[in-house]
C-alpha atoms as a PDB file:
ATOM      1  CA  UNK A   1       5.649  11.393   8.815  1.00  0.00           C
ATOM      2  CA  UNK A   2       5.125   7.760   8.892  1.00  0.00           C
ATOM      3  CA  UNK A   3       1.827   6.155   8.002  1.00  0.00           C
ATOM      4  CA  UNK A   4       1.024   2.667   8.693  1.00  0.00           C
ATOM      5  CA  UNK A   5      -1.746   1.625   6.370  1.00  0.00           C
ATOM      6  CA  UNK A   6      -1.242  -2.585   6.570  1.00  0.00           C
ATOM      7  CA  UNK A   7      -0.274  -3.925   9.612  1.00  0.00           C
ATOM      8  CA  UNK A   8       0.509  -7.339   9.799  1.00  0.00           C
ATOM      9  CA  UNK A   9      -2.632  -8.102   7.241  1.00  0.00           C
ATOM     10  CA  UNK A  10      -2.788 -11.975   6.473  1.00  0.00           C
ATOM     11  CA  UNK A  11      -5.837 -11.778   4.078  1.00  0.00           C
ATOM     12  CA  UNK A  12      -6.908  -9.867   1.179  1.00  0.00           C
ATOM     13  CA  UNK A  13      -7.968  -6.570   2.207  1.00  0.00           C
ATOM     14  CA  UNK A  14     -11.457  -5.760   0.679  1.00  0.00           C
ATOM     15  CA  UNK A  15     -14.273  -3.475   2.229  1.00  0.00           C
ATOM     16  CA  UNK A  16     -13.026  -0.988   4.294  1.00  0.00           C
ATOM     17  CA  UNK A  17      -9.925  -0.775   5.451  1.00  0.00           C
ATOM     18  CA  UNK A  18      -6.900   1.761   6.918  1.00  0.00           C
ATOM     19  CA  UNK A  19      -6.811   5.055   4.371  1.00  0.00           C
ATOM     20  CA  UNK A  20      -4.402   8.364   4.555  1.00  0.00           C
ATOM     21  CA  UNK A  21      -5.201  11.590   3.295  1.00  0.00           C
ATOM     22  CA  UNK A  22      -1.592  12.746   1.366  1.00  0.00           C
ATOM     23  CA  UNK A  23      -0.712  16.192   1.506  1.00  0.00           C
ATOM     24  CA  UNK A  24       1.209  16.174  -1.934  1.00  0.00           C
ATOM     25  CA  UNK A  25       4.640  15.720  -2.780  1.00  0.00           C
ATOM     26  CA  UNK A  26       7.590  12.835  -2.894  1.00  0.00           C
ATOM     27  CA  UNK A  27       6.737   9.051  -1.011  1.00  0.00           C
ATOM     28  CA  UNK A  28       8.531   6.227  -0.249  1.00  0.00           C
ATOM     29  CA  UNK A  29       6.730   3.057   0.262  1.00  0.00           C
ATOM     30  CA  UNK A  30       7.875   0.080   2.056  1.00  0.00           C
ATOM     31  CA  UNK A  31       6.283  -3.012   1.931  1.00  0.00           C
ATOM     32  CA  UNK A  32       7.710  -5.621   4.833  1.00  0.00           C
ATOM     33  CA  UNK A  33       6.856  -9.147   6.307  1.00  0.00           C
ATOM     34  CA  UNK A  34       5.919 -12.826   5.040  1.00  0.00           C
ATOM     35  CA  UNK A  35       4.260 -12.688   1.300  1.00  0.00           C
ATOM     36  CA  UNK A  36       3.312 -16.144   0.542  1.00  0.00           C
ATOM     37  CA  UNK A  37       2.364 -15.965  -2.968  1.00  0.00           C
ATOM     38  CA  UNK A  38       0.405 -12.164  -2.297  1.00  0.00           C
ATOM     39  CA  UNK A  39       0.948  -9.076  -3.734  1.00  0.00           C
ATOM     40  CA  UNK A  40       0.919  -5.713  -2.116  1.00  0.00           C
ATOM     41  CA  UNK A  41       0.038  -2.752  -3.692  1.00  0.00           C
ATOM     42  CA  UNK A  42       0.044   1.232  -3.150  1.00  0.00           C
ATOM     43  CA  UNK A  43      -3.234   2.401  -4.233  1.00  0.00           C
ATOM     44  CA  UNK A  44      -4.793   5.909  -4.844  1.00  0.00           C
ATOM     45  CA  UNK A  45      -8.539   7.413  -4.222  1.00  0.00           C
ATOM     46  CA  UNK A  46      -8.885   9.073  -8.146  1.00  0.00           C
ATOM     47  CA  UNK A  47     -12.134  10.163  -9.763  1.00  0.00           C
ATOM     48  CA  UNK A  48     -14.378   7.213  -7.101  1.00  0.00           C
ATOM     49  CA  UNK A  49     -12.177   4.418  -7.870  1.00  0.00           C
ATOM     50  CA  UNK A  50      -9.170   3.449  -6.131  1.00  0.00           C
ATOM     51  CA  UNK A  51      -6.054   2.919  -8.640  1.00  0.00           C
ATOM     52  CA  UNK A  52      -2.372   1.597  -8.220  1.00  0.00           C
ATOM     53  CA  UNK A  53      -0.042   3.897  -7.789  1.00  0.00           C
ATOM     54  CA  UNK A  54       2.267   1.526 -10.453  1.00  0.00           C
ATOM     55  CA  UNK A  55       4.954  -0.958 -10.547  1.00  0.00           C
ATOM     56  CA  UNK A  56       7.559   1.209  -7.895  1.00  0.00           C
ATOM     57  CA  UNK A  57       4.650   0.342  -5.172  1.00  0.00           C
ATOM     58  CA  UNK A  58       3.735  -3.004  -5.946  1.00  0.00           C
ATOM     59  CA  UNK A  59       5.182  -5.819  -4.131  1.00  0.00           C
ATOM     60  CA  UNK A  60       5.367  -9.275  -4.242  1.00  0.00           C
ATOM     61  CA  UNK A  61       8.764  -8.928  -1.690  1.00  0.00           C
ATOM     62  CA  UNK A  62      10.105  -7.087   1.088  1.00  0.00           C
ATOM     63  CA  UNK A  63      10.912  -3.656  -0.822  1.00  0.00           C
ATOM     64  CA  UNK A  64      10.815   0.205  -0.936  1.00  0.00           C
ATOM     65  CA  UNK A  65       9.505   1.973  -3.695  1.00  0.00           C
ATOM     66  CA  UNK A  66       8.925   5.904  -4.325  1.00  0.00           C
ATOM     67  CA  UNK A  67       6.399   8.200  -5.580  1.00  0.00           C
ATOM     68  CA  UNK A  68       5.511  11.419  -6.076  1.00  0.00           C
ATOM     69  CA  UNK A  69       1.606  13.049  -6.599  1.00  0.00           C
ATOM     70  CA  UNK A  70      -0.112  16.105  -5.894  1.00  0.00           C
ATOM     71  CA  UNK A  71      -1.831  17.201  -3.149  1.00  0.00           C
ATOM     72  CA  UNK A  72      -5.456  15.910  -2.389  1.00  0.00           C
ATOM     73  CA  UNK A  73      -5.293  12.435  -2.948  1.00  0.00           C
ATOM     74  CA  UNK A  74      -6.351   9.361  -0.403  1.00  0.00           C
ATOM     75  CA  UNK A  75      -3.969   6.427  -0.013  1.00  0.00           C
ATOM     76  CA  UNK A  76      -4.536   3.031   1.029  1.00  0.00           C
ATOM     77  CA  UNK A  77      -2.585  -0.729   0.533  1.00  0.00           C
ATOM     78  CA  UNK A  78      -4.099  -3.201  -1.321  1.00  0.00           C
ATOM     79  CA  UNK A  79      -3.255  -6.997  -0.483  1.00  0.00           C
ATOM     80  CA  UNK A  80      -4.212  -9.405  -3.236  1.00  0.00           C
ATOM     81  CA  UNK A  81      -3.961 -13.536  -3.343  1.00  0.00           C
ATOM     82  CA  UNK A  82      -2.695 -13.857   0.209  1.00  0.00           C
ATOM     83  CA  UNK A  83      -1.344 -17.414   1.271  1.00  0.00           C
ATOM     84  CA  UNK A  84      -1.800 -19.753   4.185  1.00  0.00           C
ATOM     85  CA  UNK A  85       1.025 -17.719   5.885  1.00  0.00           C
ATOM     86  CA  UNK A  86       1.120 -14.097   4.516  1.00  0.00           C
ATOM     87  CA  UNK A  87       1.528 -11.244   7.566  1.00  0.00           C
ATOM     88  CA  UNK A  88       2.836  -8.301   5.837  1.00  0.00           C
ATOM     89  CA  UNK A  89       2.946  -4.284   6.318  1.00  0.00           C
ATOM     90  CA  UNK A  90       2.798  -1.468   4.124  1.00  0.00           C
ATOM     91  CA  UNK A  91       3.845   1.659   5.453  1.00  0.00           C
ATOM     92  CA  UNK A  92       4.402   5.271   3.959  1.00  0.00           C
ATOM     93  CA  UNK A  93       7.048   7.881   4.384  1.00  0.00           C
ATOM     94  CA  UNK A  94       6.661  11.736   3.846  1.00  0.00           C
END
């Protein structure tokens, strides 16, 4: 299962945005396109605030990165200090 949860974002992401419910087990995160400066990260829904998932899922690249948690968590991608020319992607693998 693939799971698109950036797509081409070229600003910070804040309010609401793209989110994934994850059925538990192993991830791979792949974080594509132009970066300019930003940093992407792989966030989790835990105890009503969203967390990072840690330094395999944060990007400041083109780069793949795994994970593994239990069952009943939300996902969602997290773009921070995004340049004049930052389009990247963040999509998740099951």
């Amino acid at each position: 299962m693939n799971i698109l949860l950036l797509d081409e974002q070229t600003i910070d992401t804040t309010g609401t945005q793209e989110t994934a419910d994850f059925n538990g087990g192993t991830g791979v995160a792949a974080a594509t396109g132009v970066f300019d400066g930003c940093t992407v990260k792989l966030q989790c829904f835990v105890d009503g605030s969203w967390v990072d998932l840690g330094t395999n899922t944060t990007f400041t690249t083109n780069g793949i990165g795994g994970f593994q948690l239990p069952a009943g968590y939300t996902l969602r991608g997290s773009v921070s200090s995004a340049g004049a020319s930052t389009s990247v992607n963040l999509r998740v693998t099951v």
